[in-house]
Each structure stands twice: as structure tokens, then as C-alpha cells.
N, C-alpha and C. Protein backbone atom coordinates (compact mmCIF):
# COMPACT_ATOMS: atom_id res chain seq x y z
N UNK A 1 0.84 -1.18 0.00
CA UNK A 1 0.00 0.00 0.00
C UNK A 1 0.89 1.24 0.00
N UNK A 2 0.61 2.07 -0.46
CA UNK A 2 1.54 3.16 -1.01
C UNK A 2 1.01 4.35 0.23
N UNK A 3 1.58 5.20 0.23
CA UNK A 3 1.92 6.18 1.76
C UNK A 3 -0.16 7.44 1.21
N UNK A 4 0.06 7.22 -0.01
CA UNK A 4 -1.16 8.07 -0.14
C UNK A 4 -2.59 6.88 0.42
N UNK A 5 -2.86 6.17 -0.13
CA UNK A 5 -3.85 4.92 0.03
C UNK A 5 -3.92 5.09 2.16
N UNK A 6 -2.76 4.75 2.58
CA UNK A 6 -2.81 4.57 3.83
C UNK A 6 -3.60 5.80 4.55
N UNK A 7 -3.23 7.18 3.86
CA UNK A 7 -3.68 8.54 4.57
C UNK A 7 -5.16 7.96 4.76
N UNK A 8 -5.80 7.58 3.04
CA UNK A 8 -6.97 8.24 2.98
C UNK A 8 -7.99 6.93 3.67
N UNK A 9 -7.47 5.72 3.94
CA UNK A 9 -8.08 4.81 4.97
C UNK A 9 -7.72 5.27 6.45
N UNK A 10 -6.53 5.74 6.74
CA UNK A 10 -6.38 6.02 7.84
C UNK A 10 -7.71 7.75 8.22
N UNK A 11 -7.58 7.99 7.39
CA UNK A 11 -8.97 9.46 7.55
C UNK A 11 -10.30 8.76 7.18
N UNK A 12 -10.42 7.50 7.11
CA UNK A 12 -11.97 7.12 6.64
C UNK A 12 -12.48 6.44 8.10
N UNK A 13 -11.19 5.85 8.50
CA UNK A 13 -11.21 4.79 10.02
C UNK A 13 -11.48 5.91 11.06
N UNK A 14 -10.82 6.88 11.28
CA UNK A 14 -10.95 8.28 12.14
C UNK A 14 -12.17 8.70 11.93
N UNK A 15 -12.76 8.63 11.28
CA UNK A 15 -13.84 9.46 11.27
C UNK A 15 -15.01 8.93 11.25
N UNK A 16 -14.97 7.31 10.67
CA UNK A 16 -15.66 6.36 10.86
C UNK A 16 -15.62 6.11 12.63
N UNK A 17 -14.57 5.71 13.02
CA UNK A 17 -15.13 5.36 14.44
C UNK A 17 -14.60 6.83 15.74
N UNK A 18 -14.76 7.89 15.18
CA UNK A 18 -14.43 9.34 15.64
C UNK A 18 -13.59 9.34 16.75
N UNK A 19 -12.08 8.28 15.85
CA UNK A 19 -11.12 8.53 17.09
C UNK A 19 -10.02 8.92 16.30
N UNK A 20 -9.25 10.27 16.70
CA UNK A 20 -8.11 11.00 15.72
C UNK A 20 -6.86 10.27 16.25
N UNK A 21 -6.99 9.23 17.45
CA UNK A 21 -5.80 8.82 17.45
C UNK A 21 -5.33 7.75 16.54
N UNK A 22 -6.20 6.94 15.74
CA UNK A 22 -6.31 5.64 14.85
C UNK A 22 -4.91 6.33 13.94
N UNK A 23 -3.93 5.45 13.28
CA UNK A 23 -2.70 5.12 12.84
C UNK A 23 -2.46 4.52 12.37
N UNK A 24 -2.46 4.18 10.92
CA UNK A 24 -1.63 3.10 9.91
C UNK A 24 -0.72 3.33 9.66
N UNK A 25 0.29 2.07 9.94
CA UNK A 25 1.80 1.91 9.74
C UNK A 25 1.52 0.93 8.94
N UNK A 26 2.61 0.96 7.73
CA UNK A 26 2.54 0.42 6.28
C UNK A 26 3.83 -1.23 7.12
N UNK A 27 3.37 -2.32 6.89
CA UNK A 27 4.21 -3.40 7.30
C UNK A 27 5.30 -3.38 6.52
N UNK A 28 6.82 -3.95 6.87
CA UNK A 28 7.61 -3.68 5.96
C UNK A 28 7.96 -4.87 4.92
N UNK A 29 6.89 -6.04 5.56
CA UNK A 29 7.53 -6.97 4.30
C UNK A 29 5.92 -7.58 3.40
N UNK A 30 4.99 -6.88 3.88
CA UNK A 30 3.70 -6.85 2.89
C UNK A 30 3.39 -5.96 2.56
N UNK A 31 3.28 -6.16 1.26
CA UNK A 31 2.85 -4.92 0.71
C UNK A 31 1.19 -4.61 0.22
N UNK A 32 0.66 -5.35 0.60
CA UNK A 32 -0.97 -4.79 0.65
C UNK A 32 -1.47 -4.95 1.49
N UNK A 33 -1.08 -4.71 3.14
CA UNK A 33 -1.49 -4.35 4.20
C UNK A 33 -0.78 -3.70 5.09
N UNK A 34 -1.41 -2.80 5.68
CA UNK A 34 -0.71 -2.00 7.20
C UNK A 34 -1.60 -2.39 8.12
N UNK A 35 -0.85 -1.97 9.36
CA UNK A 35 -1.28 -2.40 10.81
C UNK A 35 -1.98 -1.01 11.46
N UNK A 36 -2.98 -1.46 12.11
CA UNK A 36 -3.63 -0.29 12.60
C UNK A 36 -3.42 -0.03 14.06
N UNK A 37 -3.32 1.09 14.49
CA UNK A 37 -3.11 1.30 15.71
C UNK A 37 -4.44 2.52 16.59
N UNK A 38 -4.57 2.19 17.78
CA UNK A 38 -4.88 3.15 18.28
C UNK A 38 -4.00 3.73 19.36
N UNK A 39 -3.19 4.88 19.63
CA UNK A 39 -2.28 4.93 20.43
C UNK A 39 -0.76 4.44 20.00
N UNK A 40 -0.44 3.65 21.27
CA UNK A 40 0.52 2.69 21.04
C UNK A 40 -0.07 1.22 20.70
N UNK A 41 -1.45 1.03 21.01
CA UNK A 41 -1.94 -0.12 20.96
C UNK A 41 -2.48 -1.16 19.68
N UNK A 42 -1.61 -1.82 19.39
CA UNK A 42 -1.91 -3.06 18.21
C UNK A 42 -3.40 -3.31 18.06
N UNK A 43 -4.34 -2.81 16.97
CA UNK A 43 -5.59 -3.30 16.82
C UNK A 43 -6.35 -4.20 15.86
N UNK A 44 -5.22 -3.89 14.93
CA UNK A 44 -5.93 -4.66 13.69
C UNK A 44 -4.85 -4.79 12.64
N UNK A 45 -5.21 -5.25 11.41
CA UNK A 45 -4.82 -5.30 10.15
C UNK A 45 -5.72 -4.56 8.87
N UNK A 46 -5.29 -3.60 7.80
CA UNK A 46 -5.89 -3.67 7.21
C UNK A 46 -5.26 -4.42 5.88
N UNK A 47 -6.39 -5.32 4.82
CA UNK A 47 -5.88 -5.65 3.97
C UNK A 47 -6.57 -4.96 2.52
N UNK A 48 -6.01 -5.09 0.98
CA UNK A 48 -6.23 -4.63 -0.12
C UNK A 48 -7.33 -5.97 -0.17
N UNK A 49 -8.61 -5.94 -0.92
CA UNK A 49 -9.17 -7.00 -1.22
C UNK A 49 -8.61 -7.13 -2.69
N UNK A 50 -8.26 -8.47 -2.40
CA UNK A 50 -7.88 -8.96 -3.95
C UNK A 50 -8.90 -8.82 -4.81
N UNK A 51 -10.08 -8.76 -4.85
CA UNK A 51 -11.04 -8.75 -5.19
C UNK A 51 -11.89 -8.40 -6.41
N UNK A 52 -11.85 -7.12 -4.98
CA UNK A 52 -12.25 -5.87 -5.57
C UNK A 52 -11.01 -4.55 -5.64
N UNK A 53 -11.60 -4.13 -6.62
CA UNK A 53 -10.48 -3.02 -7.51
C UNK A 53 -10.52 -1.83 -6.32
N UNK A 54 -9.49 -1.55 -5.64
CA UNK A 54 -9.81 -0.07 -4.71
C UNK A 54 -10.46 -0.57 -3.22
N UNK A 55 -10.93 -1.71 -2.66
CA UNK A 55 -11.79 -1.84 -1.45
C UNK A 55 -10.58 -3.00 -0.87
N UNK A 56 -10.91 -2.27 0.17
CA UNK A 56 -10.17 -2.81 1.43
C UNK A 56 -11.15 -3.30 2.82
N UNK A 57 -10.60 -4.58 3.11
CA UNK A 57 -10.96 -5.44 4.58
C UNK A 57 -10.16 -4.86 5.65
N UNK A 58 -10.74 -4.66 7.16
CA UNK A 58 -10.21 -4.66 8.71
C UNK A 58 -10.51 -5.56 9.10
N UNK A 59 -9.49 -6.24 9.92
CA UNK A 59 -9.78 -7.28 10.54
C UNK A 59 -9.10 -6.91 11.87
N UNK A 60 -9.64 -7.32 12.61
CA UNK A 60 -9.69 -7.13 14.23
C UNK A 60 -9.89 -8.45 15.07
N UNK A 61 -8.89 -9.01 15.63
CA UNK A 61 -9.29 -10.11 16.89
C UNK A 61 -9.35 -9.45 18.11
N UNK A 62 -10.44 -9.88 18.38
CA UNK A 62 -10.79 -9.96 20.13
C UNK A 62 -10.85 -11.02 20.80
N UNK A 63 -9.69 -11.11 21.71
CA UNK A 63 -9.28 -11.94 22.57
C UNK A 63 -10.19 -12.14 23.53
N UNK A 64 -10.40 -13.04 23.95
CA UNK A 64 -11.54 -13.66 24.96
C UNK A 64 -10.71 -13.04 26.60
N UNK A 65 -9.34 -13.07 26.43
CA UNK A 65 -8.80 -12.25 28.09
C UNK A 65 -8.96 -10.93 28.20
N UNK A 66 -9.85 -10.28 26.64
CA UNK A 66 -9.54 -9.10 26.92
C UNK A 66 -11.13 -8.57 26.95
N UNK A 67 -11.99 -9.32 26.93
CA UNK A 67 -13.25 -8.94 27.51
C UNK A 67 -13.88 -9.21 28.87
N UNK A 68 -14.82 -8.48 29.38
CA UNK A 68 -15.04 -8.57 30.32
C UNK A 68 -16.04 -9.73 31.11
């Protein structure tokens, strides 16, 4: 994913879930996904859908120790 692509998911995720701290860092040995952050905190993955031309998947695990 190229440094422009990342902005404009990283401004769709922000505003989608209205948190300005959300952060995509581009992985350094895949190249059609970055890692999402909130903070310092590891949240997700986003990936390119092979798919479809331009649309992209989040994927998010939630750990069963980390609910209440």
C-alpha cells in the first residue's frame, strides 16, 4: 500500500469510528497491508481485497482475556 492509500483509509477509520488517534503503519515486508493502531496499541490489520479493484478489509481479533 503506497503512503497516499494509507492517509486516505487512515482518515476514513478516524472518522468512521471518531477517534483522531487511529494510525496506519505500512508493514515492511507486505505490501498490501498495514497495521492499525490506536495509540501505542496493536488493533488490527488492514488488507487490499484482492477482489475488488480499490476496497479494502479490517480485521480485528478480540481476545476472549480481553473482555469482560
Amino acid at each position: 500500500m503506497d503512503e497516499k492509500t494509507i492517509r486516505r483509509i487512515e482518515g476514513y477509520l478516524r472518522g468512521t469510528f471518531a477517534n483522531a488517534r487511529i494510525t496506519l503503519v505500512p508493514r515492511p515486508k507486505q505490501k498490501d497491508s498495514a497495521e492499525v493502531y490506536i495509540g501505542e496499541e496493536f488493533i488490527g490489520v488492514v488488507f487490499q481485497d484482492e477482489d475488488e479493484d480499490g476496497s479494502f478489509m479490517f480485521e480485528m481479533a478480540i481476545l476472549a482475556e480481553d473482555l469482560p
